[in-house]
Protein backbone atom coordinates (compact mmCIF):
# COMPACT_ATOMS: atom_id res chain seq x y z
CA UNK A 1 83.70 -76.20 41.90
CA UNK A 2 83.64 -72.08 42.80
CA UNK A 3 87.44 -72.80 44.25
CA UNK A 4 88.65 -74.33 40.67
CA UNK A 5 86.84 -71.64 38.63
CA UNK A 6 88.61 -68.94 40.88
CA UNK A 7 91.61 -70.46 40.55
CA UNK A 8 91.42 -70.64 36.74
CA UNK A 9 90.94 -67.41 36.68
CA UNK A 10 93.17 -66.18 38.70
CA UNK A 11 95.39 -68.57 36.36
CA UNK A 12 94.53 -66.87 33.90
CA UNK A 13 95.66 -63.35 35.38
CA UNK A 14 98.74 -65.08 37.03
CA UNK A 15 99.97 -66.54 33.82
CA UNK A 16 100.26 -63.02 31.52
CA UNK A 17 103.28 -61.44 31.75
CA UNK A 18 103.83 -58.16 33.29
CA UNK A 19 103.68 -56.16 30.07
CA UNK A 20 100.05 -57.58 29.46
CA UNK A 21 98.90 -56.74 32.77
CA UNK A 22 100.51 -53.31 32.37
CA UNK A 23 98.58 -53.06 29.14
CA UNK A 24 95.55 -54.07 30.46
CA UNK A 25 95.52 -52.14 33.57
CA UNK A 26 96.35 -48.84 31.32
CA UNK A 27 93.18 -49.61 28.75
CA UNK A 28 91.35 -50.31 32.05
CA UNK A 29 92.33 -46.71 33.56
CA UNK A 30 91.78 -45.10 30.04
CA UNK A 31 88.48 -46.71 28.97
CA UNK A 32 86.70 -46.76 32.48
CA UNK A 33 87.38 -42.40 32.90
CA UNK A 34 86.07 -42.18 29.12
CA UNK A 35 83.21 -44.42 29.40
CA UNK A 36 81.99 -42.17 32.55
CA UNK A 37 83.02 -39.42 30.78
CA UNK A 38 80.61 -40.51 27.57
CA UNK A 39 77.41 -41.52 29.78
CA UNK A 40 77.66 -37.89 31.64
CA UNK A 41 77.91 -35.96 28.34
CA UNK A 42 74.91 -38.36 26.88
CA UNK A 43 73.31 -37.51 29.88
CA UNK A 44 73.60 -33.51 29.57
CA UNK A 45 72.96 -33.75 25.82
CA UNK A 46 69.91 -35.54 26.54
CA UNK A 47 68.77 -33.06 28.88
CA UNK A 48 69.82 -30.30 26.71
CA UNK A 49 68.49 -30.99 23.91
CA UNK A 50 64.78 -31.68 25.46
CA UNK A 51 65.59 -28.31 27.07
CA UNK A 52 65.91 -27.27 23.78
CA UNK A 53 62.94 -28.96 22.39
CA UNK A 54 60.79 -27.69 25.31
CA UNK A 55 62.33 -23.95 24.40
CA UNK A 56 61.23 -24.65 20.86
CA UNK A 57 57.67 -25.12 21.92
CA UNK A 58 57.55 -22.61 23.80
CA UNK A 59 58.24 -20.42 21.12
CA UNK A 60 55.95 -21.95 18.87
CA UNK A 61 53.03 -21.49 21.38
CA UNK A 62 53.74 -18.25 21.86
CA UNK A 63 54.03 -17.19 18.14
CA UNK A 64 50.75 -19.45 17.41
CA UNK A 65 48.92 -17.69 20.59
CA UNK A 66 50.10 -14.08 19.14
CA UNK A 67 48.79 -15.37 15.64
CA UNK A 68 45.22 -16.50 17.25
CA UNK A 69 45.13 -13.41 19.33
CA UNK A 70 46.14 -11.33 16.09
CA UNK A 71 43.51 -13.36 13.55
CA UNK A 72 40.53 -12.54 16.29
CA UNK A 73 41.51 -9.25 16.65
CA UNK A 74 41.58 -8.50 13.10
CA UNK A 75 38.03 -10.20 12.87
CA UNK A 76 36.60 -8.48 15.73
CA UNK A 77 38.14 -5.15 14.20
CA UNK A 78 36.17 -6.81 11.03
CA UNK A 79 32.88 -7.42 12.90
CA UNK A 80 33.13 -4.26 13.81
CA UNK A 81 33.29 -2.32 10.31
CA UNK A 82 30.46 -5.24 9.36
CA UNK A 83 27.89 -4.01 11.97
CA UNK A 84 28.70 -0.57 11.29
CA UNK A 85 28.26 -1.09 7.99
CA UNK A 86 24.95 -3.05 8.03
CA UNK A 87 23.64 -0.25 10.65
CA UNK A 88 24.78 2.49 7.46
CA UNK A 89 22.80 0.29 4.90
CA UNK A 90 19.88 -0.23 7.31
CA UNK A 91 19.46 3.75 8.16
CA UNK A 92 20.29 4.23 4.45
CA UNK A 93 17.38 1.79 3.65
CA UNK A 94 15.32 3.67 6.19
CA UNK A 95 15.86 7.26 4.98
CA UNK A 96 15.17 6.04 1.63
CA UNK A 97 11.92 4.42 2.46
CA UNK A 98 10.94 7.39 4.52
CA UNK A 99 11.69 9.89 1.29
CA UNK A 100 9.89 7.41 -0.39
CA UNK A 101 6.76 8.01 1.50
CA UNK A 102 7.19 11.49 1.99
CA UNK A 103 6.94 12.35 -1.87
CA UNK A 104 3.91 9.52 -2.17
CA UNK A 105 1.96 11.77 0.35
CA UNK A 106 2.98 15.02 -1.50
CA UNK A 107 1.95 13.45 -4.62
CA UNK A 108 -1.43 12.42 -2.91
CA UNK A 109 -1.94 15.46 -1.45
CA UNK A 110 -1.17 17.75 -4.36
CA UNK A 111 -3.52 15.26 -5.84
CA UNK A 112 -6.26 15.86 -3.47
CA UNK A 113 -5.82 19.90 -3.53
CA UNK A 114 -6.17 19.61 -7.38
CA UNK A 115 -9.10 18.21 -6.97
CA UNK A 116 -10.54 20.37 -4.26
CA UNK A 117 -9.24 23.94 -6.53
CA UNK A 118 -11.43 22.42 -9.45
CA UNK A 119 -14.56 21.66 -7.59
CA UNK A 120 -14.62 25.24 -5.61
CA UNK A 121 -13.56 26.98 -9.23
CA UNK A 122 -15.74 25.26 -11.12
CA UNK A 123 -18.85 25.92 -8.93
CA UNK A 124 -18.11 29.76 -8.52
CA UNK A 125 -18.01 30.08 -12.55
CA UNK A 126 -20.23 32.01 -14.43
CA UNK A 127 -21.55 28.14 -15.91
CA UNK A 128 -22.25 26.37 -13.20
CA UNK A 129 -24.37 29.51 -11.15
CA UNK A 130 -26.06 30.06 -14.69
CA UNK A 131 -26.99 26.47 -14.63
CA UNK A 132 -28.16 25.22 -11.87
CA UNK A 133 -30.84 28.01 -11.01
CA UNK A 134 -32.12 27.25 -14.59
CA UNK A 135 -32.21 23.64 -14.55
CA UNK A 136 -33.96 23.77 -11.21
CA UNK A 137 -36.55 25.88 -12.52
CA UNK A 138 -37.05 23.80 -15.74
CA UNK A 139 -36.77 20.12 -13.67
CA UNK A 140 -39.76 21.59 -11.48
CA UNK A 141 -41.60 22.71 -13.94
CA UNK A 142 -41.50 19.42 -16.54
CA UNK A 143 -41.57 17.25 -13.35
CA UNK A 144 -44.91 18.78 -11.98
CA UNK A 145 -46.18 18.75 -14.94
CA UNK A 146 -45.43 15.14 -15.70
CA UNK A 147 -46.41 13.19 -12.33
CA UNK A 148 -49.81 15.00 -12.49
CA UNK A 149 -50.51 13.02 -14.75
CA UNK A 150 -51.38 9.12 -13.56
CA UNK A 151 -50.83 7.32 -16.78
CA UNK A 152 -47.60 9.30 -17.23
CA UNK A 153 -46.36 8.00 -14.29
CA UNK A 154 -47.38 4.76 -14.37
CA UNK A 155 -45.68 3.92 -17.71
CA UNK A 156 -42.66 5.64 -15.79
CA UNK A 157 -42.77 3.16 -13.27
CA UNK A 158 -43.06 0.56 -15.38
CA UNK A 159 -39.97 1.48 -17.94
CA UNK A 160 -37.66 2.02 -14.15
CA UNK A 161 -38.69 -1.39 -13.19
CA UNK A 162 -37.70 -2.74 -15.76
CA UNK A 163 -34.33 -1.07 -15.71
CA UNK A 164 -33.97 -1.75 -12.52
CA UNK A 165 -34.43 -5.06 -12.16
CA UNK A 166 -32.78 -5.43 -15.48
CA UNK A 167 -29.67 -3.89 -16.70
CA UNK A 168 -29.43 -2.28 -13.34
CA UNK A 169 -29.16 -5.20 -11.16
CA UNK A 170 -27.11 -7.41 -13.76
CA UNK A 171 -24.46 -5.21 -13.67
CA UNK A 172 -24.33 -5.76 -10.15
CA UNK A 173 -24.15 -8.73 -10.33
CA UNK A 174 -21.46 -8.98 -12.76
CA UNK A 175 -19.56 -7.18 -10.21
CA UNK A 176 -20.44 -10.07 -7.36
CA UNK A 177 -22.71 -7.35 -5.75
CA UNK A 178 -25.79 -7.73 -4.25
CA UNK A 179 -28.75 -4.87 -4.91
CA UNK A 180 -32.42 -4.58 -3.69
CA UNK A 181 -33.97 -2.41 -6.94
CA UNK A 182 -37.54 -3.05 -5.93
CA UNK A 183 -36.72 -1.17 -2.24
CA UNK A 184 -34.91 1.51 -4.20
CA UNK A 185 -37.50 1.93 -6.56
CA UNK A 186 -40.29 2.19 -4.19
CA UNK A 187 -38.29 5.13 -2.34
CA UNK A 188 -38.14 7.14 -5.78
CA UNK A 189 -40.90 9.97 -5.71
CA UNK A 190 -43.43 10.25 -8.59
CA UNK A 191 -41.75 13.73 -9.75
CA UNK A 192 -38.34 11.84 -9.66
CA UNK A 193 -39.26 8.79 -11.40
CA UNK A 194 -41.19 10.77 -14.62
CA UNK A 195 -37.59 12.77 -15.06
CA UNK A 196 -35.84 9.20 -14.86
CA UNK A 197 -37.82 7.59 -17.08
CA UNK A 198 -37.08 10.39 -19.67
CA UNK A 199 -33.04 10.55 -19.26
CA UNK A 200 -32.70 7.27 -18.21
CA UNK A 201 -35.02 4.02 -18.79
CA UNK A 202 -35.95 5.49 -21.85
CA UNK A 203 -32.61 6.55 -23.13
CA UNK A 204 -31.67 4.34 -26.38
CA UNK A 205 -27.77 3.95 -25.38
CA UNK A 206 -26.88 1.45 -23.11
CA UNK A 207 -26.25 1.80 -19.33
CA UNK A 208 -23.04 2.98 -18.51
CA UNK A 209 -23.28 5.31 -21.53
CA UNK A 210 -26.44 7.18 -20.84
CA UNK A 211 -24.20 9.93 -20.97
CA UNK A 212 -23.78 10.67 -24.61
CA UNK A 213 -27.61 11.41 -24.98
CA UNK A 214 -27.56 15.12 -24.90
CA UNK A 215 -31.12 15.59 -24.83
CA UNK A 216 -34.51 13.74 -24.67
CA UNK A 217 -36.39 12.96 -28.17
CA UNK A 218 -39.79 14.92 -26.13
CA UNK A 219 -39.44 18.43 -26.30
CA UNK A 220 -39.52 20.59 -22.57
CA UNK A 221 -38.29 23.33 -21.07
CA UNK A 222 -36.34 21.29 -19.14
CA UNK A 223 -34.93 19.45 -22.15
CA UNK A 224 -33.72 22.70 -23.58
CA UNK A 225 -31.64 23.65 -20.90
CA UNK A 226 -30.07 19.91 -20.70
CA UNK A 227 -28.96 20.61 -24.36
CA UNK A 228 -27.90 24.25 -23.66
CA UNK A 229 -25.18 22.61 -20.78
CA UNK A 230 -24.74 19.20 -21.06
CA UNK A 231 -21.97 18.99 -23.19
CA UNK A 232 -19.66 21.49 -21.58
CA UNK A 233 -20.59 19.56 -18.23
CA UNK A 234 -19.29 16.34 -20.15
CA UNK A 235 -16.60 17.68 -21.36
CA UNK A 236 -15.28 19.05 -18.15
CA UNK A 237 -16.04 15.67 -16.32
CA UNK A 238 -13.58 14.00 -18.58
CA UNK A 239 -11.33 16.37 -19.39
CA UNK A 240 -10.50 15.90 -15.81
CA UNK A 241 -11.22 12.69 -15.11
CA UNK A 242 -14.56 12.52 -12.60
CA UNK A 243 -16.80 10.09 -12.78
CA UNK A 244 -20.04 11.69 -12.46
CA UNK A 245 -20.90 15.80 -12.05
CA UNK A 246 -24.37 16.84 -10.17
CA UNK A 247 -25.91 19.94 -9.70
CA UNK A 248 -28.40 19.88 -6.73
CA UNK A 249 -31.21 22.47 -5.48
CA UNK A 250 -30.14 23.81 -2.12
CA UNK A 251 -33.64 23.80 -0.76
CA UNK A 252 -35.20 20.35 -2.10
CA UNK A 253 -31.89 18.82 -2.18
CA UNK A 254 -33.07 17.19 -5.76
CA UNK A 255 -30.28 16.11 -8.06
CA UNK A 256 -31.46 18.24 -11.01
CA UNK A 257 -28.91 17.52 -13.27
CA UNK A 258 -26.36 14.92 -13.49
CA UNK A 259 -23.75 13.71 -16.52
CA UNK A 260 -24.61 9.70 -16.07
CA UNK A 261 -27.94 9.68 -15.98
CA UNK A 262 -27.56 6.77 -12.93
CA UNK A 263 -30.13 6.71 -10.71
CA UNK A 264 -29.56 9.00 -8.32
CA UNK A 265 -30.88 11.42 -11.10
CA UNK A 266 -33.58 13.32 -9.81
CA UNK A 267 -34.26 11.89 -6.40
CA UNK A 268 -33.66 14.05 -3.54
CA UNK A 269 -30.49 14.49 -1.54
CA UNK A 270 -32.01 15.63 1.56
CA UNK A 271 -34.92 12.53 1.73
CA UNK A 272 -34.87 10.30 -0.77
CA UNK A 273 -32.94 6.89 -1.10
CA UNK A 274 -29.77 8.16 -1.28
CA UNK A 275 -29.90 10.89 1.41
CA UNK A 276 -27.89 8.65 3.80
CA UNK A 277 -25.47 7.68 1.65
CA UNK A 278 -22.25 9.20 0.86
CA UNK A 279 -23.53 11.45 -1.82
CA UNK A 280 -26.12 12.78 0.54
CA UNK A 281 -23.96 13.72 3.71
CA UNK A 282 -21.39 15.53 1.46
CA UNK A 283 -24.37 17.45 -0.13
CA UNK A 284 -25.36 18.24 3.55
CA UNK A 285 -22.04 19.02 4.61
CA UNK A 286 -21.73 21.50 1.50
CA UNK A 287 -25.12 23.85 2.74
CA UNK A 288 -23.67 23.85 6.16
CA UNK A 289 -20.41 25.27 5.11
CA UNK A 290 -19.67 28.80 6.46
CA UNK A 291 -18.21 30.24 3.51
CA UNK A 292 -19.20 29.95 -0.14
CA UNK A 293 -15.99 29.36 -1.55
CA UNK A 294 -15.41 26.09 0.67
CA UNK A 295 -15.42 22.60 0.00
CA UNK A 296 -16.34 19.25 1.87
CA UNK A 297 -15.00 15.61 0.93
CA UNK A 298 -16.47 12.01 2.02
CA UNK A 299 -13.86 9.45 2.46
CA UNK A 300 -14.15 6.21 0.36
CA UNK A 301 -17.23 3.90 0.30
CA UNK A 302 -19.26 1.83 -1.54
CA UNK A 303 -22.23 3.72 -3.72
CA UNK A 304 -24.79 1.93 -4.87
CA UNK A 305 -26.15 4.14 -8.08
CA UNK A 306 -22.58 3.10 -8.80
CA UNK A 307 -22.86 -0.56 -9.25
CA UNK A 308 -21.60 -0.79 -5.54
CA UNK A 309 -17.99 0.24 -6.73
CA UNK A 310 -15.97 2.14 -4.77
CA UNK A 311 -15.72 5.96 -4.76
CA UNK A 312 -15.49 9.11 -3.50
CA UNK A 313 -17.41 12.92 -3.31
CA UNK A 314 -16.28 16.36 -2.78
CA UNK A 315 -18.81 18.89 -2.93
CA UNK A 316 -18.86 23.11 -2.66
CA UNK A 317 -21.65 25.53 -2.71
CA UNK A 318 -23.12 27.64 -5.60
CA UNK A 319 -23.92 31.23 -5.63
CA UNK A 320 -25.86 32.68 -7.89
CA UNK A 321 -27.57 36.54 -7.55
CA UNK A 322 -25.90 36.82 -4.21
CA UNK A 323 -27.73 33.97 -2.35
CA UNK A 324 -26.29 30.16 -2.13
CA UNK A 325 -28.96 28.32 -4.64
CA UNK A 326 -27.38 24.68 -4.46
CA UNK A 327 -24.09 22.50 -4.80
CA UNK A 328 -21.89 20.89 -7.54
CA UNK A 329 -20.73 17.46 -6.44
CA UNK A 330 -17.60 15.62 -8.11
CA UNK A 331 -17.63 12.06 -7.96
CA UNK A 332 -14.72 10.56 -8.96
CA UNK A 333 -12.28 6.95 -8.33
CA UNK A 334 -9.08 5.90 -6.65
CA UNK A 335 -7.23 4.87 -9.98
CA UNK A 336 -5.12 7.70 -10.38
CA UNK A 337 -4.29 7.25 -5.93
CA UNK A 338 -3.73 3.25 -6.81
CA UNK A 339 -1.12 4.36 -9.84
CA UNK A 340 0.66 6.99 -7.44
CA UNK A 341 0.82 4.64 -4.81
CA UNK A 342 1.89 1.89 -7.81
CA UNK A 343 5.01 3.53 -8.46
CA UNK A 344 7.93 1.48 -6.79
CA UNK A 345 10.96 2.95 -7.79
CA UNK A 346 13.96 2.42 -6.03
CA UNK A 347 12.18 0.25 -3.64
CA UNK A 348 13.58 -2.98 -5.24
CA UNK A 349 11.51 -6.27 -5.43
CA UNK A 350 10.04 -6.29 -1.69
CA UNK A 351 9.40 -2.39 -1.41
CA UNK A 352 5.97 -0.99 -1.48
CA UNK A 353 4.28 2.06 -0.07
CA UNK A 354 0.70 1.86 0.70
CA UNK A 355 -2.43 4.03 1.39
CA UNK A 356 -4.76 2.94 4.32
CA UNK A 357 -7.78 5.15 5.80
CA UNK A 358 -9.00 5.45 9.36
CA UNK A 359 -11.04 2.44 9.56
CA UNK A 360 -7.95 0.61 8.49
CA UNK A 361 -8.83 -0.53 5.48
CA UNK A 362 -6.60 -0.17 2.18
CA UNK A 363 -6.95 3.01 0.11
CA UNK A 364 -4.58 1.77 -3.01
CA UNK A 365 -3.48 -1.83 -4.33
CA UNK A 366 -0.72 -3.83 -2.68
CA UNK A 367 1.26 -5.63 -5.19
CA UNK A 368 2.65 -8.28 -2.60
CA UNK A 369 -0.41 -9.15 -0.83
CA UNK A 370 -3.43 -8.84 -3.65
CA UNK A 371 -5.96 -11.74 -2.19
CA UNK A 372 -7.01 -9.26 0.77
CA UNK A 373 -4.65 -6.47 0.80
CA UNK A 374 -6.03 -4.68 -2.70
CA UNK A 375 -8.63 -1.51 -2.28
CA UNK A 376 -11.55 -3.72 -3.53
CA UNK A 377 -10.64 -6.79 -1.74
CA UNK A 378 -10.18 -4.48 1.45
CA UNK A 379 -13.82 -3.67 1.46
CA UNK A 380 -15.33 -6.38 0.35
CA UNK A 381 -13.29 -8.48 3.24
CA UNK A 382 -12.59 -6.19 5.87
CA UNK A 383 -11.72 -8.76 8.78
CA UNK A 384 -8.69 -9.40 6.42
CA UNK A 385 -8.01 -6.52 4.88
CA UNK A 386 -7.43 -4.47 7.63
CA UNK A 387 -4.11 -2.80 8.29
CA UNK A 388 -3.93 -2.53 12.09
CA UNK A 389 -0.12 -2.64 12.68
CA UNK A 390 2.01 -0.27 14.34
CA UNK A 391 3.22 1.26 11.35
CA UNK A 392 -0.58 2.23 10.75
């Protein structure tokens, strides 16, 4: 079968004519050079154009890698200006704050000399070293006279005991404060409760205000002088905003005069009840000074004649005739410190300056942190009111 097929085709081949096969073997020649010819340049096209391709990507890598490299350099350059910036803001912030404090502590202290320049003027005027040897002399003389006299000075105790366990403790209480007035009663001498009876238990106006009495309705040499110099003392207690003014014999230490009336009237500075407390150490303080024209402070603390608020005492000595007869004490707040200290401008809405003493607790009135972090919420919670951080 493989023989006749051959032969067919060789049949096939045999039976063309010469021209065909001349024809044939021409295309053949022709077609089979150009076919090769075609496959080769496919070939190298092929190959050049994934040369070309791989070229191409090249280049785009290498422009996209110079665009990366370019985009984090320019934010790096960015971070850069944004760290330097934020450490400008942040020293600005700082140099502002600490400008901020520095004029809150001139203020204060400016605040604190005024009152020091009053107290040591005031007691080294003519008034004041007029007054107090004459009220000491009249308080000793009506007081003697007074507690001699047993039925004076029972009704005396009986009118105090009354205030004091009456409109005296209330107002502690009204002020969530506690108050023993029977103990501080009992340590109130005869010659100092007769006096306080007069200016104070007895006094018609209303506690708080025992003030605008200017004199007693019994007639005394005491009472005389009290009208003679009460109301300039008044007036100069408010005119500069104290809260109370006291004159006090050097030697007895007795409060012979004071504006309020409260009851450390009369009692004595040097034994009585209140000889311990603030009023009495910066009395104590004031005869030990060296020099006349001096002054002594006591830092912030609770004071009982007060109602148990908060406040503070300077004191300075009085001359009079050469020889150092007594000392004027000031008593006066923190509002005016608190407003000072108040003032937050150009601190924004998270800003504050504060004032805070040497046992830690506040001195002024936070206005971010009020339940512990106020002046009276300070002291009456000191666990939590302290301020013991390293800025302190």
């Amino acid at each position: 079968m493989s023989r006749n097929q051959g032969g067919k085709k060789m049949g096939m081949l045999g039976g063309m004519n010469l021209k065909k096969k001349l024809l044939l073997a021409f295309l053949a020649v022709g077609v089979i050079p150009f076919t090769v010819v075609g496959i080769v340049a496919l070939q190298q096209t092929s190959s050049g154009l994934q040369a070309a391709a791989y070229n191409q990507l090249q280049a785009v890598r290498d422009i996209k890698r110079g665009q990366l490299e370019r985009f984090f350099e320019d934010r790096k350059s960015d971070t850069m200006a944004l760290v330097e910036t934020a450490a400008t803001l942040s020293q600005s912030a700082f140099q502002k704050l600490e400008g901020t404090r520095n004029n809150k502590k001139r203020q204060i202290e400016r605040y604190f000399k005024n009152i020091q320049e009053q107290v040591v003027t005031f007691s080294g005027g003519r008034m004041v070293s007029r007054a107090l040897p004459m009220l000491s002399e009249g308080f000793y003389f009506d007081a003697e006279e007074l507690a001699e006299e047993e039925e004076v000075v029972e009704a005396a105790t009986s009118s105090l005991q009354s205030y004091y366990e009456g409109p005296f403790t209330a107002a502690h209480n009204e002020r969530s404060r506690t108050v023993d007035a029977r103990s501080l009663l009992n340590g109130v001498s005869d010659q100092a409760r007769v006096m306080q009876a007069r200016y104070i238990s007895d006094n018609s106006h209303p506690l708080g205000q025992k003030s605008n009495m200017d004199g007693s309705e019994e007639a005394s040499s005491y009472n005389d002088l009290h009208m003679m110099f009460h109301r300039d003392m008044r007036e100069f207690k408010e005119n500069f905003g104290f809260s109370d003014l006291y004159l006090v014999n050097g030697e007895s230490g007795d409060v012979v005069y004071s504006v309020n009336k409260d009851i450390d009237f009369a009692t004595s500075l040097s034994e009585g009840p209140f000889s311990s407390s603030p009023i009495g150490r910066v009395f104590q303080q004031a005869m030990a000074l060296e020099f006349d024209r001096g002054f002594v402070q006591v830092d912030t603390s609770r004071y009982a004649p007060a109602y148990g608020e908060l406040v503070n005492f300077v004191a300075s000595p009085v001359v009079s005739g050469g020889e150092r007869v007594g000392v004027l004490i000031l008593q006066f707040k923190q509002d005016q410190i608190i407003d000072i200290m108040a003032d937050t401008s150009g601190m924004g809405e998270t800003g504050e300056t504060i004032l805070v003493g040497p046992d830690y607790l506040m001195r002024s009135d936070s206005r971010l942190e009020k339940q512990f972090h106020t002046l009276e919420n300070s002291f009456s919670n000191p666990e939590q009111g302290k301020v013991d951080t390293a800025a302190t």
